[in-house]
N, C-alpha and C. Protein backbone atom coordinates (compact mmCIF):
# COMPACT_ATOMS: atom_id res chain seq x y z
N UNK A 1 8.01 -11.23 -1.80
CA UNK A 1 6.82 -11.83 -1.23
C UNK A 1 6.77 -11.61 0.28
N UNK A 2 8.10 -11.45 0.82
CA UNK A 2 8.09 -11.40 2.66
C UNK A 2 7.49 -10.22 2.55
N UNK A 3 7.61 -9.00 1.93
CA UNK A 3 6.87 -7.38 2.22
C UNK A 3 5.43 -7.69 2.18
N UNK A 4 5.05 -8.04 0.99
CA UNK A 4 3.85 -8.40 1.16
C UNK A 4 2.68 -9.18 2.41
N UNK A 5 3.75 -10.52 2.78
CA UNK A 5 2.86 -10.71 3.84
C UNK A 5 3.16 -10.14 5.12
N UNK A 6 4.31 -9.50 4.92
CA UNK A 6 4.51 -8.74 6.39
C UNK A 6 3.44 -7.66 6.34
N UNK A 7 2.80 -7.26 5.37
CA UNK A 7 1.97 -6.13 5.25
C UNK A 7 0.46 -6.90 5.97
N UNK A 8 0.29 -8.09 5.58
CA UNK A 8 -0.71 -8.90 5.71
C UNK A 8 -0.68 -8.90 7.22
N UNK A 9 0.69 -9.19 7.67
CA UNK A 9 0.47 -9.85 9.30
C UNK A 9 -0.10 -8.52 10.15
N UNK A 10 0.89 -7.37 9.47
CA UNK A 10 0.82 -6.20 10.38
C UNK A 10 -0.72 -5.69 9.97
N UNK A 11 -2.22 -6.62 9.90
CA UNK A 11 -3.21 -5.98 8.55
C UNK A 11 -3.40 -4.60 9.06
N UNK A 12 -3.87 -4.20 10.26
CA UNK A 12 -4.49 -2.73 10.58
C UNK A 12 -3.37 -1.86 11.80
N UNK A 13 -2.12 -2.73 11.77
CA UNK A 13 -1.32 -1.92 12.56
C UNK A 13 -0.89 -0.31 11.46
N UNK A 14 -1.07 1.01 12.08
CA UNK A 14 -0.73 2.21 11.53
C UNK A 14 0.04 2.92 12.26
N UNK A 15 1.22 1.97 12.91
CA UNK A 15 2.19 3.00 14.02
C UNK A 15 3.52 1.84 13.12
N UNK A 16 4.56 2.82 13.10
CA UNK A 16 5.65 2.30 12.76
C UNK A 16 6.30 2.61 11.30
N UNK A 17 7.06 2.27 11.10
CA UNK A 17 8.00 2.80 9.73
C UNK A 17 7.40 1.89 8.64
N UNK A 18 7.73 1.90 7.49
CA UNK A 18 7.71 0.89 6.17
C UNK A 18 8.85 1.92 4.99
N UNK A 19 9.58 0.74 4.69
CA UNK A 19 10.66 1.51 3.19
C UNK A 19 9.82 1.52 2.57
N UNK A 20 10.64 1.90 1.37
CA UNK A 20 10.22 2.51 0.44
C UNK A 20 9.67 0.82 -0.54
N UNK A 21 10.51 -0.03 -0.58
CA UNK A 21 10.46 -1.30 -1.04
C UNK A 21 9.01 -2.19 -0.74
N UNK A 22 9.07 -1.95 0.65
CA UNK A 22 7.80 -2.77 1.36
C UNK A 22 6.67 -2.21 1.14
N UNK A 23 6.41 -0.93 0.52
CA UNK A 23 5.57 0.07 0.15
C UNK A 23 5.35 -0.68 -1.61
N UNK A 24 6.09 -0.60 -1.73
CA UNK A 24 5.78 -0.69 -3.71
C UNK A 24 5.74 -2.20 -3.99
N UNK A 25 6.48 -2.84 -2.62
CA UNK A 25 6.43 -4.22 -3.02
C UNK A 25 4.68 -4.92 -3.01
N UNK A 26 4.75 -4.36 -1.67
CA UNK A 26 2.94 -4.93 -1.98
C UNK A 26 1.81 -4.35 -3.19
N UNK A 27 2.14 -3.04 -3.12
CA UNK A 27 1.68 -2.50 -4.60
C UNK A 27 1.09 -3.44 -5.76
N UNK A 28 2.90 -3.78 -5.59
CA UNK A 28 3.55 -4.69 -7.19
C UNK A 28 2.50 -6.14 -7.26
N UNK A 29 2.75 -6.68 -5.70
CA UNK A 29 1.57 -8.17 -5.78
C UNK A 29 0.45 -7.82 -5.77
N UNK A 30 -0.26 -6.84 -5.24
CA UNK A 30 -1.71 -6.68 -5.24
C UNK A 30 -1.94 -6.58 -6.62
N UNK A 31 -1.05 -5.94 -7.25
CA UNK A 31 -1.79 -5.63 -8.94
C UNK A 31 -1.18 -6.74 -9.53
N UNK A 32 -0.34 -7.87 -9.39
CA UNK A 32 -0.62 -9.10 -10.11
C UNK A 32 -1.82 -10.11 -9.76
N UNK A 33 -1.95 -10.12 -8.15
CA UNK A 33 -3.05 -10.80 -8.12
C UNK A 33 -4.69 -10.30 -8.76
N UNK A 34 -4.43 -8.91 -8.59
CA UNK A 34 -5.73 -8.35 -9.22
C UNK A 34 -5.82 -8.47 -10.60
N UNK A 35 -4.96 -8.47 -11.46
CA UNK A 35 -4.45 -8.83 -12.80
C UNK A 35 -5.07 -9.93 -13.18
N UNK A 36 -4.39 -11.20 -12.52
CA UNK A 36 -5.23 -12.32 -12.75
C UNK A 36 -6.28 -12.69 -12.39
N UNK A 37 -6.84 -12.14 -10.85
CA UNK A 37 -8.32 -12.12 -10.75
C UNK A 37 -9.08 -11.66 -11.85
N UNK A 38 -9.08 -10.20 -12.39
CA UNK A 38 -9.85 -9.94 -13.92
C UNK A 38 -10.03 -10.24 -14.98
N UNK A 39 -8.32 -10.64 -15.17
CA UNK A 39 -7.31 -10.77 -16.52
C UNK A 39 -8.15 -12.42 -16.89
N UNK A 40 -7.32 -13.19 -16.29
CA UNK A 40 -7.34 -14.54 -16.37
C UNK A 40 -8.84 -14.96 -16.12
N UNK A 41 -9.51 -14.91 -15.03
CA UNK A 41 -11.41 -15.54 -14.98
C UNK A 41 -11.74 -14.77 -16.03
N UNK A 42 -11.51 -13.40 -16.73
CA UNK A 42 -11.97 -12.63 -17.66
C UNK A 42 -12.53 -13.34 -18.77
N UNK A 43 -10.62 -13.91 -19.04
CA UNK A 43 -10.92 -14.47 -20.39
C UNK A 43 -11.14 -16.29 -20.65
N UNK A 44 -11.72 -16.48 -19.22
CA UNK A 44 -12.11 -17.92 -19.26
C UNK A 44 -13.84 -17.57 -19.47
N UNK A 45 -14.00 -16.82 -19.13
CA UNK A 45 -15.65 -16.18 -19.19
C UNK A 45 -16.33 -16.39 -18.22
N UNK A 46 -15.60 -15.87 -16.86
CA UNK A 46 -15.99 -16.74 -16.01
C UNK A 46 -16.65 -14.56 -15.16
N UNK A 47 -16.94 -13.90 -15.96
CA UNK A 47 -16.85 -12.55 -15.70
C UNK A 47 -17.42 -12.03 -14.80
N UNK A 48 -18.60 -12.49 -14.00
CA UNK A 48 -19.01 -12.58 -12.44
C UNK A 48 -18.59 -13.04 -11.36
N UNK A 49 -17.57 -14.16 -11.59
CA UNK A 49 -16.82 -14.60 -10.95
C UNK A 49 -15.43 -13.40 -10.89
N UNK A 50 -14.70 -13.38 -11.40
CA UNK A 50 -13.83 -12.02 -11.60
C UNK A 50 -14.47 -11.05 -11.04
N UNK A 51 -15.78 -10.63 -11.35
CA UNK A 51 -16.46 -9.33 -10.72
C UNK A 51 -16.05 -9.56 -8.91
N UNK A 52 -16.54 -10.72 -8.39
CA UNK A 52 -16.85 -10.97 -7.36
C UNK A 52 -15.75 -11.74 -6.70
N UNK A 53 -14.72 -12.04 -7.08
CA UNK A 53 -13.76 -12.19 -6.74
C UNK A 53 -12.77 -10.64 -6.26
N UNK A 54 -12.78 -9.94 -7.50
CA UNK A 54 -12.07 -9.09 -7.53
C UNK A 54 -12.49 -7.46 -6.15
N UNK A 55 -14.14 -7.74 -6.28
CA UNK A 55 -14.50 -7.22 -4.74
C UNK A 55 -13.91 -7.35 -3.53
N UNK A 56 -14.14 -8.64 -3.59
CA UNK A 56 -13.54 -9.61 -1.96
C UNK A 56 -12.47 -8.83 -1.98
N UNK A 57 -11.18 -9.28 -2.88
CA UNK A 57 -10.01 -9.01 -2.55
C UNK A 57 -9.80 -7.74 -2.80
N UNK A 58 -10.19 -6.73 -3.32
CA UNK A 58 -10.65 -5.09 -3.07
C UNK A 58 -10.60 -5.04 -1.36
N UNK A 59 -11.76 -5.58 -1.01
CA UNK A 59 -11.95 -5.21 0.44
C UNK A 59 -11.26 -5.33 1.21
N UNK A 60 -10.50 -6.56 1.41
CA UNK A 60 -10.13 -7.91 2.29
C UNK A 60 -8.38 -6.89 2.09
N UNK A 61 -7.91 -5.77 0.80
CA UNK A 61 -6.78 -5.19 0.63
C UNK A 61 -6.76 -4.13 0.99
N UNK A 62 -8.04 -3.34 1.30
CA UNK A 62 -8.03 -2.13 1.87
C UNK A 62 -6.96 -1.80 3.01
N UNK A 63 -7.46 -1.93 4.24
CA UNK A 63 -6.87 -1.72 5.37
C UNK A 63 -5.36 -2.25 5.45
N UNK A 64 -4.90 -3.44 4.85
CA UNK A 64 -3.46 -3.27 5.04
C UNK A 64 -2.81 -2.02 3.94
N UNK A 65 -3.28 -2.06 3.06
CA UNK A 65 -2.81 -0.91 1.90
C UNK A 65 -2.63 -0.01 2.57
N UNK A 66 -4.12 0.94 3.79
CA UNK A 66 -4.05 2.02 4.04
C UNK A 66 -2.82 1.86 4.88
N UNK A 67 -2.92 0.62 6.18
CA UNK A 67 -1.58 0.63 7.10
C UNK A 67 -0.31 0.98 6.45
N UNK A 68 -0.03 0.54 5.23
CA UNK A 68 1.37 0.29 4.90
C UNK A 68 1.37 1.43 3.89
N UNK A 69 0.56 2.28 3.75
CA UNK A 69 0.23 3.90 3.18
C UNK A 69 0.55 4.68 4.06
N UNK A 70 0.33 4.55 5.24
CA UNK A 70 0.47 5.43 6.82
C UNK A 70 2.11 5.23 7.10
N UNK A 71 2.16 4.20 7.29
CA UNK A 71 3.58 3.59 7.90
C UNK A 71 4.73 4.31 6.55
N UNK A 72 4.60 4.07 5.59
CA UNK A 72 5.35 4.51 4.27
C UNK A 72 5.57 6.23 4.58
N UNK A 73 4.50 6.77 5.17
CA UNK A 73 4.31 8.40 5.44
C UNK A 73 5.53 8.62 6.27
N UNK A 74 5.45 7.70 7.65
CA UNK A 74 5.89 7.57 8.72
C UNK A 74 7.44 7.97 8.49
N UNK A 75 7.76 6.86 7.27
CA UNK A 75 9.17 6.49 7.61
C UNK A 75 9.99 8.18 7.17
N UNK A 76 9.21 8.70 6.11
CA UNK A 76 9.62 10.19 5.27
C UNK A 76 9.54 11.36 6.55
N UNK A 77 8.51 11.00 7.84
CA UNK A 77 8.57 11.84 8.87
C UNK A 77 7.03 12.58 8.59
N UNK A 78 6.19 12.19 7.96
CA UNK A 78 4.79 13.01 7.86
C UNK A 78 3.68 11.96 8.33
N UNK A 79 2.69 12.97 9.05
CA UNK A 79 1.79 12.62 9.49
C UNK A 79 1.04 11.41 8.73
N UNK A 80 -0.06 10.17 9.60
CA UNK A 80 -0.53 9.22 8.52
C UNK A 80 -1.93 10.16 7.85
N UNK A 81 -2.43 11.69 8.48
CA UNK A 81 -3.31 12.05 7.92
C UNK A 81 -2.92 12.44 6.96
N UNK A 82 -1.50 12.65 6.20
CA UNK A 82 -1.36 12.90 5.21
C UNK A 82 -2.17 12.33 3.52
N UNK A 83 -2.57 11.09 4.45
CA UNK A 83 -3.04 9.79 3.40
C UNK A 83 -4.60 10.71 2.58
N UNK A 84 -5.08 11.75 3.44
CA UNK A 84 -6.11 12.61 2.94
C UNK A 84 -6.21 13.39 1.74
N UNK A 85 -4.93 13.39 1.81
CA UNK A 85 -4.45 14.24 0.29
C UNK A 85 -4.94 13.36 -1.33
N UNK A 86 -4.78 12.07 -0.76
CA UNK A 86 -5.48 11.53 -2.03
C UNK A 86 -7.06 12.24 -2.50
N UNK A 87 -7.77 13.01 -2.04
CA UNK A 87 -8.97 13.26 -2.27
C UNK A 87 -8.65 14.30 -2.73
N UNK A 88 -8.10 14.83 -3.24
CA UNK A 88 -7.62 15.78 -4.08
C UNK A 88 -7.07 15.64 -5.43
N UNK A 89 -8.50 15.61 -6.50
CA UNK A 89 -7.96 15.03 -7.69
C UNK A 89 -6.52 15.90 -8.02
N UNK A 90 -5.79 14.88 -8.90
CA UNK A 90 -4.90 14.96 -9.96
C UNK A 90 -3.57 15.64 -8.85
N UNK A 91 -3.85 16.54 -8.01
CA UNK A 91 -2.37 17.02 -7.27
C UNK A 91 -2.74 16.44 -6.32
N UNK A 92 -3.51 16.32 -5.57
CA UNK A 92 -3.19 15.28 -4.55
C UNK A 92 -2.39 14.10 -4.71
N UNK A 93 -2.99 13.95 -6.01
CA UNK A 93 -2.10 12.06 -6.57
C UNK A 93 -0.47 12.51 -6.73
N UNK A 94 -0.61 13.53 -7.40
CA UNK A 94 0.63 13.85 -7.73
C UNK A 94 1.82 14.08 -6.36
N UNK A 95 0.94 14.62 -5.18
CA UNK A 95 1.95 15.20 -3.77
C UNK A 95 2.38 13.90 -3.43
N UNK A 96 1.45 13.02 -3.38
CA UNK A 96 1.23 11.61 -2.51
C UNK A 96 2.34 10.22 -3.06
N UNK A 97 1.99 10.64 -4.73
CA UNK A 97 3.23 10.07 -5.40
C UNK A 97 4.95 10.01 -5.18
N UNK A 98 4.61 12.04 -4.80
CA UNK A 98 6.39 12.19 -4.56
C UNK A 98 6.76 11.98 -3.07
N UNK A 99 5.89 11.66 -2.20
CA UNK A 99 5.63 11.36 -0.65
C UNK A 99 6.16 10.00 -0.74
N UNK A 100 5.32 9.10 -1.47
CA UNK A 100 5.58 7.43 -1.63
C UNK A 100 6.96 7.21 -2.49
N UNK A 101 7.43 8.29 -2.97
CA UNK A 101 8.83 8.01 -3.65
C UNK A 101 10.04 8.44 -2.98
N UNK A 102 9.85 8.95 -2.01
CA UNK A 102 10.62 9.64 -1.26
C UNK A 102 11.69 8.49 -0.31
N UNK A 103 12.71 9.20 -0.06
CA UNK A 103 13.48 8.57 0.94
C UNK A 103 13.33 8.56 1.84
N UNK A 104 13.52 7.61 3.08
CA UNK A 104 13.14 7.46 4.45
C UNK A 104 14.42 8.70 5.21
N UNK A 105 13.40 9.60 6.12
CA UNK A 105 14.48 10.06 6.94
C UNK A 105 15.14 9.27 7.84
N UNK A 106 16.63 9.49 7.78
CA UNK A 106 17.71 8.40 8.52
C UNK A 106 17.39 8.91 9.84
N UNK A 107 17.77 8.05 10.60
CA UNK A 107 17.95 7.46 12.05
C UNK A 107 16.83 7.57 12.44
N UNK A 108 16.06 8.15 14.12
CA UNK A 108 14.95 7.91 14.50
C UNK A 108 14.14 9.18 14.38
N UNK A 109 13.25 8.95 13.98
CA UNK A 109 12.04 9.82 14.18
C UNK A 109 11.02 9.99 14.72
N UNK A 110 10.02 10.62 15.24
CA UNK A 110 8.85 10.40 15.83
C UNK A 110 8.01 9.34 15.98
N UNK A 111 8.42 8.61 15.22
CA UNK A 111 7.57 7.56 14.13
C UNK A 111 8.19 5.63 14.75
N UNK A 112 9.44 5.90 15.24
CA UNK A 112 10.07 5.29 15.26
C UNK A 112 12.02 5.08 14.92
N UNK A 113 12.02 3.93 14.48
CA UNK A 113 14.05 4.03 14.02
C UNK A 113 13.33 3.61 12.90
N UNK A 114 14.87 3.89 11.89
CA UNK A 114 15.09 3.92 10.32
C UNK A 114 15.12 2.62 9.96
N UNK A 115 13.67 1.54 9.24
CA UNK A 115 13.83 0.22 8.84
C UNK A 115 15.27 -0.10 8.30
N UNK A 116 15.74 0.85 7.86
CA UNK A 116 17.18 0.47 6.68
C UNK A 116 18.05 0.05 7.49
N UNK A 117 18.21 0.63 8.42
CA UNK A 117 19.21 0.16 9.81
C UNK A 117 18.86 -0.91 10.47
């Protein structure tokens, strides 16, 4: 839960490192809370509410996602325009995947020092 709101505090900062953890960790909560935003008002029938819930927090998740999408780039040593590659169906997802799975280059980089340290 600390990755997560550290993602929150830092919302539109895009300079600095993020592991690999703090990357997937917020991932992991955004898609439970989005889960139950759909999941749960879904099946109370509450399904405009879910619609419109699930917007807000769409939006309101954007910009830290992208930050902590940039910063995640950072820590591997690649540019945050890398994040462009998503617009490239199916291999883009695929480059961006093995980018976000990747290990942080050790010690300092352009980017900053190695969170792990």
């Amino acid at each position: 839960m600390e990755y997560w709101l550290k993602c929150w505090t830092h919302y539109c900062d895009f300079s600095g490192r993020a592991r690999r953890k703090e990357y997937w960790m917020f991932c992991l909560i955004n898609f439970v809370i989005s889960f139950f935003i759909g999941g749960i008002l879904g099946m109370l029938g509450a399904v405009t509410a879910a619609q419109t819930f699930g917007r807000l927090f769409g939006i309101a998740a954007f910009l830290p996602g992208l930050g902590v999408g940039v910063r995640r780039l950072h820590d591997i040593g690649k540019s945050g325009w890398w994040m462009l590659i998503n617009l490239i169906p199916v291999v883009g997802w695929i480059v961006m995947l093995v980018f976000l799975c990747s290990d942080s280059q050790s010690g300092t980089n352009a980017y900053g020092t190695n969170p792990k340290s």
